[in-house]
C-alpha atoms as a PDB file:
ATOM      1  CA  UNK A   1    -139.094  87.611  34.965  1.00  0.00           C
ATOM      2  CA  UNK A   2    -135.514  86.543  32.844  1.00  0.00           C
ATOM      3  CA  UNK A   3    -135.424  83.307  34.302  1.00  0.00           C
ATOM      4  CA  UNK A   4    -132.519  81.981  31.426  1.00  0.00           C
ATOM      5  CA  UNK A   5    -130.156  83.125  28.972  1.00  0.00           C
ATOM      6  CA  UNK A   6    -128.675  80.742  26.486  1.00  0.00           C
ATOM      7  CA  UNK A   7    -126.961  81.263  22.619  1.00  0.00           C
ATOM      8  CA  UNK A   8    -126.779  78.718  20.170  1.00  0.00           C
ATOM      9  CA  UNK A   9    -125.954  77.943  16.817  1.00  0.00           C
ATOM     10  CA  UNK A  10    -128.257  77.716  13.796  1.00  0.00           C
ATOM     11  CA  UNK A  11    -125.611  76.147  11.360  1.00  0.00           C
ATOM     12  CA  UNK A  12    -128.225  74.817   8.668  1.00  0.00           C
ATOM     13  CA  UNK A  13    -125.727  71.526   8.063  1.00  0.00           C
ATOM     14  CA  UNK A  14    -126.967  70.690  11.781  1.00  0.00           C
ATOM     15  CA  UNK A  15    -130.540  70.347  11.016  1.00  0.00           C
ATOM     16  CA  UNK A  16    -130.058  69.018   7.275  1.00  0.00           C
ATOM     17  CA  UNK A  17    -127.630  67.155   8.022  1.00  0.00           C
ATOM     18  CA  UNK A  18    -125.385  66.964   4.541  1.00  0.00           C
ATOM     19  CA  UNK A  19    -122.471  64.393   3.993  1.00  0.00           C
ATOM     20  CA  UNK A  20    -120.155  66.782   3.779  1.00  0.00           C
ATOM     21  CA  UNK A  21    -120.571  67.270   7.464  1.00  0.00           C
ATOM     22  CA  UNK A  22    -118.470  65.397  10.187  1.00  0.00           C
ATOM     23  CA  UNK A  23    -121.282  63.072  11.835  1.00  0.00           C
ATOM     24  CA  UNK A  24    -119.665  62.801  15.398  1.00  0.00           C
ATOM     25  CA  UNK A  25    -119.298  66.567  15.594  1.00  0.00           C
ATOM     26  CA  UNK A  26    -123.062  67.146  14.556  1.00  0.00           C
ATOM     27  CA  UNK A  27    -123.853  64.846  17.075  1.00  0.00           C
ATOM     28  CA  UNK A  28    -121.888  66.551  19.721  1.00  0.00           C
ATOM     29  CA  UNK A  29    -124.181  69.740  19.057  1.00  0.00           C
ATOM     30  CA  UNK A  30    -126.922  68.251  19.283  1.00  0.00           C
ATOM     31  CA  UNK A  31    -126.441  67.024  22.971  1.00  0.00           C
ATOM     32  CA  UNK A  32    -125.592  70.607  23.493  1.00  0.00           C
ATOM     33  CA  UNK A  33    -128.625  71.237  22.054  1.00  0.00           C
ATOM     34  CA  UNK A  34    -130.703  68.830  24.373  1.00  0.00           C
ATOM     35  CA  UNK A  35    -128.922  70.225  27.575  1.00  0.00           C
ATOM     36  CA  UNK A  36    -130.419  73.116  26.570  1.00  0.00           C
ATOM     37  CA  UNK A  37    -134.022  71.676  25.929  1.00  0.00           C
ATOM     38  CA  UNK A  38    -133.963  70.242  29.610  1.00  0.00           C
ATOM     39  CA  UNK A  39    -132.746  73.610  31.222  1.00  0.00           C
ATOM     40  CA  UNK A  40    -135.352  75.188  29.472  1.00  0.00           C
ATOM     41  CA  UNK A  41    -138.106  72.703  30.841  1.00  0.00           C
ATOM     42  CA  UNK A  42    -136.345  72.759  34.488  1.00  0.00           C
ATOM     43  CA  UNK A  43    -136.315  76.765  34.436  1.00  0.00           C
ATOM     44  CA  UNK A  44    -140.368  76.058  33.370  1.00  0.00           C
ATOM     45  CA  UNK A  45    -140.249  78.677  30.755  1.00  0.00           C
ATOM     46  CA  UNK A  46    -143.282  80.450  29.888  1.00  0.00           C
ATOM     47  CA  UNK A  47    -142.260  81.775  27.004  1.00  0.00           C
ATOM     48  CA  UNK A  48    -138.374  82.171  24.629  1.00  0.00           C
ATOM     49  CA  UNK A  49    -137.702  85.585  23.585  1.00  0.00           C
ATOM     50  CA  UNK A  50    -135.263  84.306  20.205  1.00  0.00           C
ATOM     51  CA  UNK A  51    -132.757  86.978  19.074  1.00  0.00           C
ATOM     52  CA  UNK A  52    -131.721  85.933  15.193  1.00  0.00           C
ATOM     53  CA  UNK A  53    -130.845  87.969  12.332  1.00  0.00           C
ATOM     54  CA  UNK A  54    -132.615  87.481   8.761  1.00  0.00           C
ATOM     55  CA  UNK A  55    -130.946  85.718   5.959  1.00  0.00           C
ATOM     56  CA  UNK A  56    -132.611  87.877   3.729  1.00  0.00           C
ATOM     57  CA  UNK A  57    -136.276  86.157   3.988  1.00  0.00           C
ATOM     58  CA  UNK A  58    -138.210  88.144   5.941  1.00  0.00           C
ATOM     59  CA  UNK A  59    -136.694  91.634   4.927  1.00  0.00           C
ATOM     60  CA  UNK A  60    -134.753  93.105   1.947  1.00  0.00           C
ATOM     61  CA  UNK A  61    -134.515  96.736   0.246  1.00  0.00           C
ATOM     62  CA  UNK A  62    -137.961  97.354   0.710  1.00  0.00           C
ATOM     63  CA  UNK A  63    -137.693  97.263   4.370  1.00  0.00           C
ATOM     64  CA  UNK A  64    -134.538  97.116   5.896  1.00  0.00           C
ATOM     65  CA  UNK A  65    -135.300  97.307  10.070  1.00  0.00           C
ATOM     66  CA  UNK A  66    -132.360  97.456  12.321  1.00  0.00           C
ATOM     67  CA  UNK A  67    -134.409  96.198  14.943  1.00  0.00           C
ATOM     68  CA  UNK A  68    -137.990  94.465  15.021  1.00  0.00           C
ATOM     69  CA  UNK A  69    -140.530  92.543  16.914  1.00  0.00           C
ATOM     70  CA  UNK A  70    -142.677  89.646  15.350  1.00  0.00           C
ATOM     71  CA  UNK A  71    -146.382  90.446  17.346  1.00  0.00           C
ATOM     72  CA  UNK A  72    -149.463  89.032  16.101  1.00  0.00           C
ATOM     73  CA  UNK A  73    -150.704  85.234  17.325  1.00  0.00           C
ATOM     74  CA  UNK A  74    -148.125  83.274  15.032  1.00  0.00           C
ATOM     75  CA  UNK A  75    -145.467  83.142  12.805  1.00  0.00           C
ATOM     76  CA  UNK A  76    -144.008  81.059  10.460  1.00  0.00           C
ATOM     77  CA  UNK A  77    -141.432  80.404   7.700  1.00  0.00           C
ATOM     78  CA  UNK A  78    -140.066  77.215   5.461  1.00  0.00           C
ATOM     79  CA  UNK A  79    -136.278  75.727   5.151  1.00  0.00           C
ATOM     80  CA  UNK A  80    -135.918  73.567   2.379  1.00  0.00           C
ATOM     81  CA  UNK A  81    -138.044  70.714   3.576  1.00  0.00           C
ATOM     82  CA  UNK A  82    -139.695  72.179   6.933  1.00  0.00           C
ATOM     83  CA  UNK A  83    -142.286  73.834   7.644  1.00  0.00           C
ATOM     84  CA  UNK A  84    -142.735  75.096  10.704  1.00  0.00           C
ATOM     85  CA  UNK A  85    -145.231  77.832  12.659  1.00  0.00           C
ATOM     86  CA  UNK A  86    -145.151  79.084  16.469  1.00  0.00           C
ATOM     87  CA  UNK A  87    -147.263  80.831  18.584  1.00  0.00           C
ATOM     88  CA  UNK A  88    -146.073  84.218  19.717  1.00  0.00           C
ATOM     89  CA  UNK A  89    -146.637  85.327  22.905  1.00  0.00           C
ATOM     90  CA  UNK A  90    -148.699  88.794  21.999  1.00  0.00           C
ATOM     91  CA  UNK A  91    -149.094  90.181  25.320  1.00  0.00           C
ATOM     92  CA  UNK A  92    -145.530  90.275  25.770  1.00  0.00           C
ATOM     93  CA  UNK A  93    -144.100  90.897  22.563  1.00  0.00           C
ATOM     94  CA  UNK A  94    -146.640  93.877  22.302  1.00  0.00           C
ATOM     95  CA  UNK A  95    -145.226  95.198  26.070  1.00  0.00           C
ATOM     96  CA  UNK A  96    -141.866  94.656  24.274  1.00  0.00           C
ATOM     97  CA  UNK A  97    -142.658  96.808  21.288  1.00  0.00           C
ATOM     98  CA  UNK A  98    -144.161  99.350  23.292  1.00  0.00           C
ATOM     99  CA  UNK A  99    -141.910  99.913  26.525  1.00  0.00           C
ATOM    100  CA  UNK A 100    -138.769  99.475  24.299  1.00  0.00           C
ATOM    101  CA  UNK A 101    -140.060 102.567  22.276  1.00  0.00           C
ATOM    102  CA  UNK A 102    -140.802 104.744  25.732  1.00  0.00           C
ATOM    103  CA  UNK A 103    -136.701 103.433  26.511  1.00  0.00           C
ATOM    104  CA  UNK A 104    -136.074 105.117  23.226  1.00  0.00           C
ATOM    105  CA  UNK A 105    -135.766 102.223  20.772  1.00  0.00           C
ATOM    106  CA  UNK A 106    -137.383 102.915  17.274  1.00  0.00           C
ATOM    107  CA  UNK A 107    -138.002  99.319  16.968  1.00  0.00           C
ATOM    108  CA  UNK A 108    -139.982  97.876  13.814  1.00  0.00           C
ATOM    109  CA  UNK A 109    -143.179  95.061  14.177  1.00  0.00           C
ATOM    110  CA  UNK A 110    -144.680  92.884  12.231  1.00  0.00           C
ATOM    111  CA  UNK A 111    -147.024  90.269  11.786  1.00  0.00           C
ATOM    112  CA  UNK A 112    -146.527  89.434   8.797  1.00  0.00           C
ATOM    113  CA  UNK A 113    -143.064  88.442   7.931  1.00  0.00           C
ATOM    114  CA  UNK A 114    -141.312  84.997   7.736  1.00  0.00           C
ATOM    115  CA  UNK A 115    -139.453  83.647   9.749  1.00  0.00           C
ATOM    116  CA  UNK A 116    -136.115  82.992   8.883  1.00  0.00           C
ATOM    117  CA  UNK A 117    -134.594  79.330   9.466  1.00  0.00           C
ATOM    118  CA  UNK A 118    -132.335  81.669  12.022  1.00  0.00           C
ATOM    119  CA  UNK A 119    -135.111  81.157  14.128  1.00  0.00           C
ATOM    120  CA  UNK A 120    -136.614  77.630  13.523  1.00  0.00           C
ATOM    121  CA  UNK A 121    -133.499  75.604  13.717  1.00  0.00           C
ATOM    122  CA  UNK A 122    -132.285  76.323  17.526  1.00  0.00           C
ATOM    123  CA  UNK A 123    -136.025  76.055  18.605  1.00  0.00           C
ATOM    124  CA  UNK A 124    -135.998  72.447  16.332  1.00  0.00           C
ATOM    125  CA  UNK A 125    -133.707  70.879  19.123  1.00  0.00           C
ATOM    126  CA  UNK A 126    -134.361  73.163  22.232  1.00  0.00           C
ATOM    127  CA  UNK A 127    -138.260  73.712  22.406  1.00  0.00           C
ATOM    128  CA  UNK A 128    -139.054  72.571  25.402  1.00  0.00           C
ATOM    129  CA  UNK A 129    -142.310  69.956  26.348  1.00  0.00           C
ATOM    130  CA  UNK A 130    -144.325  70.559  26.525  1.00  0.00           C
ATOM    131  CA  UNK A 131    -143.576  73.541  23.907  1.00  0.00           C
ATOM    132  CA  UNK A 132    -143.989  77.022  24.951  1.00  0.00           C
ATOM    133  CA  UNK A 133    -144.974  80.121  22.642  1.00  0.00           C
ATOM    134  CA  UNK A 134    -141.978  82.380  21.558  1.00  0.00           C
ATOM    135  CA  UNK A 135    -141.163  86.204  21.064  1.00  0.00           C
ATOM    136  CA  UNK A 136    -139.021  86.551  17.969  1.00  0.00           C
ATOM    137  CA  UNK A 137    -136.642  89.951  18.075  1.00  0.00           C
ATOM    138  CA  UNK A 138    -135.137  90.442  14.895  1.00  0.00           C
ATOM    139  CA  UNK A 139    -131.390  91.950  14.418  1.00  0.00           C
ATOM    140  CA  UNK A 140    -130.278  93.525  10.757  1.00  0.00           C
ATOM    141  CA  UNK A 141    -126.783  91.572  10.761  1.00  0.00           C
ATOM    142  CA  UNK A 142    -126.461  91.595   7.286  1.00  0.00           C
ATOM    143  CA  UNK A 143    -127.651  94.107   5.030  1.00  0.00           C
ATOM    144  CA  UNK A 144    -125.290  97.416   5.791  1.00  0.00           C
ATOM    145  CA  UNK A 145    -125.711  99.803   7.453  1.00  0.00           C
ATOM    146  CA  UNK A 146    -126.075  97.358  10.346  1.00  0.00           C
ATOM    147  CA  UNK A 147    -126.887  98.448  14.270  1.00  0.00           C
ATOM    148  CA  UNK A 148    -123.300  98.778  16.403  1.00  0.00           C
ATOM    149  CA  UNK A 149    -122.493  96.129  18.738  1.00  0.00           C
ATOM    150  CA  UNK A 150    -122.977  98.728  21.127  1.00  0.00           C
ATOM    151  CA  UNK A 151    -126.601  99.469  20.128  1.00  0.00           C
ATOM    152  CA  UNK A 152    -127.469  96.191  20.401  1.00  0.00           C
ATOM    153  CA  UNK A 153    -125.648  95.495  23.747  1.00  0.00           C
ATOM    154  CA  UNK A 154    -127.756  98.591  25.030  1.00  0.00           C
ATOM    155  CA  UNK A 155    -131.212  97.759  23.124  1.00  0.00           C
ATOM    156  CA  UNK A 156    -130.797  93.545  25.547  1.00  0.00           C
ATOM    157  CA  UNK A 157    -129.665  96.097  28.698  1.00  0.00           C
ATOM    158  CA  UNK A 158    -133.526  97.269  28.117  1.00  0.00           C
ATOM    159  CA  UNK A 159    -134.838  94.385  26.916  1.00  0.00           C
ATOM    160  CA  UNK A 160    -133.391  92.650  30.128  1.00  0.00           C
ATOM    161  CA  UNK A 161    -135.093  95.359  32.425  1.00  0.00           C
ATOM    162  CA  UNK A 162    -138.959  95.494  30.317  1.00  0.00           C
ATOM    163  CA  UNK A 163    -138.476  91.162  31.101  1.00  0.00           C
ATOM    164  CA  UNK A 164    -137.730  90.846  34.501  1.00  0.00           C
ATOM    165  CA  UNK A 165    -140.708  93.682  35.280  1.00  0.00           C
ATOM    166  CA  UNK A 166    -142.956  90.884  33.594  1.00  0.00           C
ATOM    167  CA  UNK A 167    -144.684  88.497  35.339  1.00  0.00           C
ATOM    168  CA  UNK A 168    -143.833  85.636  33.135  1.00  0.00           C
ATOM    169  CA  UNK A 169    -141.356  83.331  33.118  1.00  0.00           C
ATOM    170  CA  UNK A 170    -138.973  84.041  30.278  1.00  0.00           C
ATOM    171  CA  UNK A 171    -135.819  82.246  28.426  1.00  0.00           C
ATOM    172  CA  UNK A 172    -133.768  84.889  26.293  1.00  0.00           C
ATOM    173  CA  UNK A 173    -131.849  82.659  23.309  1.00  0.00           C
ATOM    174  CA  UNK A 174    -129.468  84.411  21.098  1.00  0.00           C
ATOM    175  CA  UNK A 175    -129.203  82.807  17.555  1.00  0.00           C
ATOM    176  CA  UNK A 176    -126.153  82.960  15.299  1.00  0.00           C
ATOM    177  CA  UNK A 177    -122.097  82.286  15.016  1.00  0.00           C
ATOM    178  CA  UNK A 178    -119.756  81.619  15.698  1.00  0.00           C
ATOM    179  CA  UNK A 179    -117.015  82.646  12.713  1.00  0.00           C
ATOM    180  CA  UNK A 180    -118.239  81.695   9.270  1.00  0.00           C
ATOM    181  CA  UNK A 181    -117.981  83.431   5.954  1.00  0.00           C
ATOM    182  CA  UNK A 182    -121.276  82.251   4.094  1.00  0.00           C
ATOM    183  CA  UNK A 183    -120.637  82.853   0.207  1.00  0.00           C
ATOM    184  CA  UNK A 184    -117.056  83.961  -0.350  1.00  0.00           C
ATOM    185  CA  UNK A 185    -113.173  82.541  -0.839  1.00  0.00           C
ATOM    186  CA  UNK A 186    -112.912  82.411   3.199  1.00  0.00           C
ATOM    187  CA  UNK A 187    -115.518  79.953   3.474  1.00  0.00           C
ATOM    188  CA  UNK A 188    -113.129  77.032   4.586  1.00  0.00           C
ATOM    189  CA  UNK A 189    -110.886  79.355   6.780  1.00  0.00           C
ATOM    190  CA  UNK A 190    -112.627  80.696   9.809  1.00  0.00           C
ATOM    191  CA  UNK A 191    -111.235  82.825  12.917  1.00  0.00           C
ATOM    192  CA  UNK A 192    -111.569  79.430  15.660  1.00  0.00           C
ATOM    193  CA  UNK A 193    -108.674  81.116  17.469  1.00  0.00           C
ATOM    194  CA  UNK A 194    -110.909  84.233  17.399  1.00  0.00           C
ATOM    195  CA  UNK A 195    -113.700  82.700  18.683  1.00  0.00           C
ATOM    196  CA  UNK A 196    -111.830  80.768  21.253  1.00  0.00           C
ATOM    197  CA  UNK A 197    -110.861  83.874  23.079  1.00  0.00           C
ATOM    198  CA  UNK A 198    -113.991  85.673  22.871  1.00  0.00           C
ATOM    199  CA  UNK A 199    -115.428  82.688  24.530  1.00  0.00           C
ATOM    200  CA  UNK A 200    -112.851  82.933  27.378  1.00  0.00           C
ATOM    201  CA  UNK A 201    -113.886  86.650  27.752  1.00  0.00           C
ATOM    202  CA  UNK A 202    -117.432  85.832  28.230  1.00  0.00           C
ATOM    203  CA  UNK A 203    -116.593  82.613  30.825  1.00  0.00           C
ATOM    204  CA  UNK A 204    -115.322  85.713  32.704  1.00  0.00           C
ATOM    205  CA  UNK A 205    -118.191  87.622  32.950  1.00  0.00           C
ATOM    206  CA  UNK A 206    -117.058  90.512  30.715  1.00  0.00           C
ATOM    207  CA  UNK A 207    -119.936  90.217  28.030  1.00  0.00           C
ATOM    208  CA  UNK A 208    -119.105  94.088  28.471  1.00  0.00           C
ATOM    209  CA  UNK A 209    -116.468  93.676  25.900  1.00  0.00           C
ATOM    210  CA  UNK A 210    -118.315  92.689  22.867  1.00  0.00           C
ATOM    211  CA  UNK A 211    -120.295  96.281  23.030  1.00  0.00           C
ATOM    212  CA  UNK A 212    -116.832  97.703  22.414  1.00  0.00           C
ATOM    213  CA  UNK A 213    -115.922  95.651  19.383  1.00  0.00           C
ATOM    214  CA  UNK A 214    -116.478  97.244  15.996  1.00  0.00           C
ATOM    215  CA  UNK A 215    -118.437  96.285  13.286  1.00  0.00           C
ATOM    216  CA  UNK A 216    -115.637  96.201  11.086  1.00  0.00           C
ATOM    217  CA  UNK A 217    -113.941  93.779  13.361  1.00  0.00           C
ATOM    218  CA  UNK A 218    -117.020  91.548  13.524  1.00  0.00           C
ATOM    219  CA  UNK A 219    -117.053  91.260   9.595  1.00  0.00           C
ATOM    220  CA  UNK A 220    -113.582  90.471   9.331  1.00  0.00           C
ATOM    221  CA  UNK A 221    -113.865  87.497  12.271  1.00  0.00           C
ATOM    222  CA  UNK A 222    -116.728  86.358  10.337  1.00  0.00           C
ATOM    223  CA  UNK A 223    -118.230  87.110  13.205  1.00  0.00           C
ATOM    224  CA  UNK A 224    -121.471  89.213  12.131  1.00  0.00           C
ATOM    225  CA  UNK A 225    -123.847  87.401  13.649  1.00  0.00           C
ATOM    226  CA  UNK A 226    -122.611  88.212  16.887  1.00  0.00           C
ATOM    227  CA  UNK A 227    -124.671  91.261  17.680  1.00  0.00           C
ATOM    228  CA  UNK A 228    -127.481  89.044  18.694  1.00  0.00           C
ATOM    229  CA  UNK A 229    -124.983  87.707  21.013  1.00  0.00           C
ATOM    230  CA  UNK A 230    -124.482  91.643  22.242  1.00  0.00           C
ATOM    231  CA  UNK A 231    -128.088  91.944  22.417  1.00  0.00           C
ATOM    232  CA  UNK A 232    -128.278  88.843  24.844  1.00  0.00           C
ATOM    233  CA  UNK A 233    -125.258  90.066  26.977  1.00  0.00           C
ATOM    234  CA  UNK A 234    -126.677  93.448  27.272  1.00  0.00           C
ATOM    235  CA  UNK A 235    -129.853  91.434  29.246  1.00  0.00           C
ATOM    236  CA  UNK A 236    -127.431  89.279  31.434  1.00  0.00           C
ATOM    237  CA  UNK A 237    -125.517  91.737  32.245  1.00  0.00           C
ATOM    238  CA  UNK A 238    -121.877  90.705  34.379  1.00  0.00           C
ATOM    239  CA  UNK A 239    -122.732  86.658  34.237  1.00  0.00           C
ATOM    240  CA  UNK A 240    -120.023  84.127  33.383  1.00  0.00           C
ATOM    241  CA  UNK A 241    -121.172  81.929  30.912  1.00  0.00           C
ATOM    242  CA  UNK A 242    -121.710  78.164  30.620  1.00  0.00           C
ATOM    243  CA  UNK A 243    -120.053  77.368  27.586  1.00  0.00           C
ATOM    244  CA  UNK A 244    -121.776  73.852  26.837  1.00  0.00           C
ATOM    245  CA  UNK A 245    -119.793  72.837  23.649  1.00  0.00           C
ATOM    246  CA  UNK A 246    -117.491  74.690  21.065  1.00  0.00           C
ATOM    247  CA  UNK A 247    -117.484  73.054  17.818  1.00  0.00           C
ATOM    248  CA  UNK A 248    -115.434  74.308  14.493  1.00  0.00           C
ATOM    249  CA  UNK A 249    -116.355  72.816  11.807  1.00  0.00           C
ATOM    250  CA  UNK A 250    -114.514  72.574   8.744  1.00  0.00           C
ATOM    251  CA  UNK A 251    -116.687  76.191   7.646  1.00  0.00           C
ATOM    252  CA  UNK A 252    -118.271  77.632  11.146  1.00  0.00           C
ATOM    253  CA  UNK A 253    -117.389  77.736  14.630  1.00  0.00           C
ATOM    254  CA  UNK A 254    -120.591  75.911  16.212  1.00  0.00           C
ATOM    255  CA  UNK A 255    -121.397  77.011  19.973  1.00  0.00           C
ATOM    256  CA  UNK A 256    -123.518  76.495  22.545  1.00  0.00           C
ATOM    257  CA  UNK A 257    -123.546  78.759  25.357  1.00  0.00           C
ATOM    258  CA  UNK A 258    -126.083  79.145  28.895  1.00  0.00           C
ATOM    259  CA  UNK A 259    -125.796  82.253  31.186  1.00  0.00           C
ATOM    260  CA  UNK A 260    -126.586  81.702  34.715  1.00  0.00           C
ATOM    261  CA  UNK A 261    -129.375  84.667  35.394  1.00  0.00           C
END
């Protein structure tokens, strides 16, 4: 069963740490961060199903999925530093993989890949104790042609309906944004008055309104990283979110977001 819905941000200056970062506003996150890790231990999670994109470390031109499952027993990736590895739930990623294809999803697996530090650093502050093994679900969010907010809004409206047939106990975390632009001249200007209403939207209940949004749109917000948001809203459906903390940085709009389910 979907037992709780949650997004959060995977900034890498919040784990790392830098000094070009403002210490009372990293700090700030990560109380968001361990309001999470209690509501995840209160809800008694069995397992988190983590939606993240790939900063181009598990996939690249030789493989280029749209969507994908991580099955096998583990996973595991590296960010400068860390080193981390997680069980992965196989039963239910495998059910994932396999009823998500009967609901017409073309969905990639592996067990194999790494994974990316879009993954590690929201279940660094928010794993739960004792921990719990996770289902990774990949999103392509950067390497164009990427799916439509729409697709991915309609690809969490299954995902949502293969997890509450389960019998487990399942968290759904979406991983990514708010408005950055990693890499070019806009780096130090991002869209917080962009991300401020979208956030009002979705305190409203209309998590609708992000499957209508264009890609184009997303990539000019900065905003890219939102379809795992879309994916996330597609499982909630109509619930008003939670938002714990909004954050902008002087380069990325850090939130932290729950959805009652």
């Amino acid at each position: 069963m979907l037992v709780g819905a949650f997004a959060c941000a995977h900034t890498p200056q919040l784990l790392a740490r830098p000094g070009t970062e403002d210490r009372d506003l990293v700090l700030r996150v990560h109380a968001a961060f361990a309001r999470v890790k209690r509501r995840l231990e209160t809800l008694r999670a069995d397992a988190i199903a983590i939606i993240a994109g790939d900063h181009v470390e598990a996939f690249f031109l030789d493989a280029v999925p749209a969507l994908a499952v991580y099955v096998g027993t583990e996973c595991a990736g590296t960010f400068g530093r860390y080193r981390y590895r997680f069980p992965i739930h196989e039963p239910l990623a495998r059910s994932i993989v396999e009823q998500g294809v009967e609901r017409g999803f073309d969905l990639f697996y592996t067990q194999h890949a790494p994974l990316d530090y879009a993954f590690y650093v929201p279940l660094h502050f928010t794993m739960p104790e004792p921990p719990v093994p996770i289902i990774p679900l990949h999103v392509n969010v950067y390497l164009p042609p990427q799916p439509t907010p729409r697709r991915c809004y309609d690809w969490g409206r299954a995902l949502g309906e293969i997890l509450r047939a389960r019998p487990e106990r399942v968290a759904v975390m979406a991983s990514g944004g708010m408005s950055h632009f990693p890499g070019t001249d806009r780096y130090a200007s991002p869209e917080f008055d962009y991300d401020r209403r979208l956030l009002e939207t979705l305190k409203a209940g209309q998590g609708r309104e992000l499957a209508a949004i264009t890609g184009e749109e997303l990539d000019k917000m900065g905003n890219i990283e939102l379809r795992t948001w879309a994916t996330l809203l597609g499982a909630v459906g109509e619930a008003k979110a939670d938002v714990y903390c909004y954050e902008p940085s002087w380069h990325h709009g850090n939130a932290v977001v729950e959805w009652p389910v």
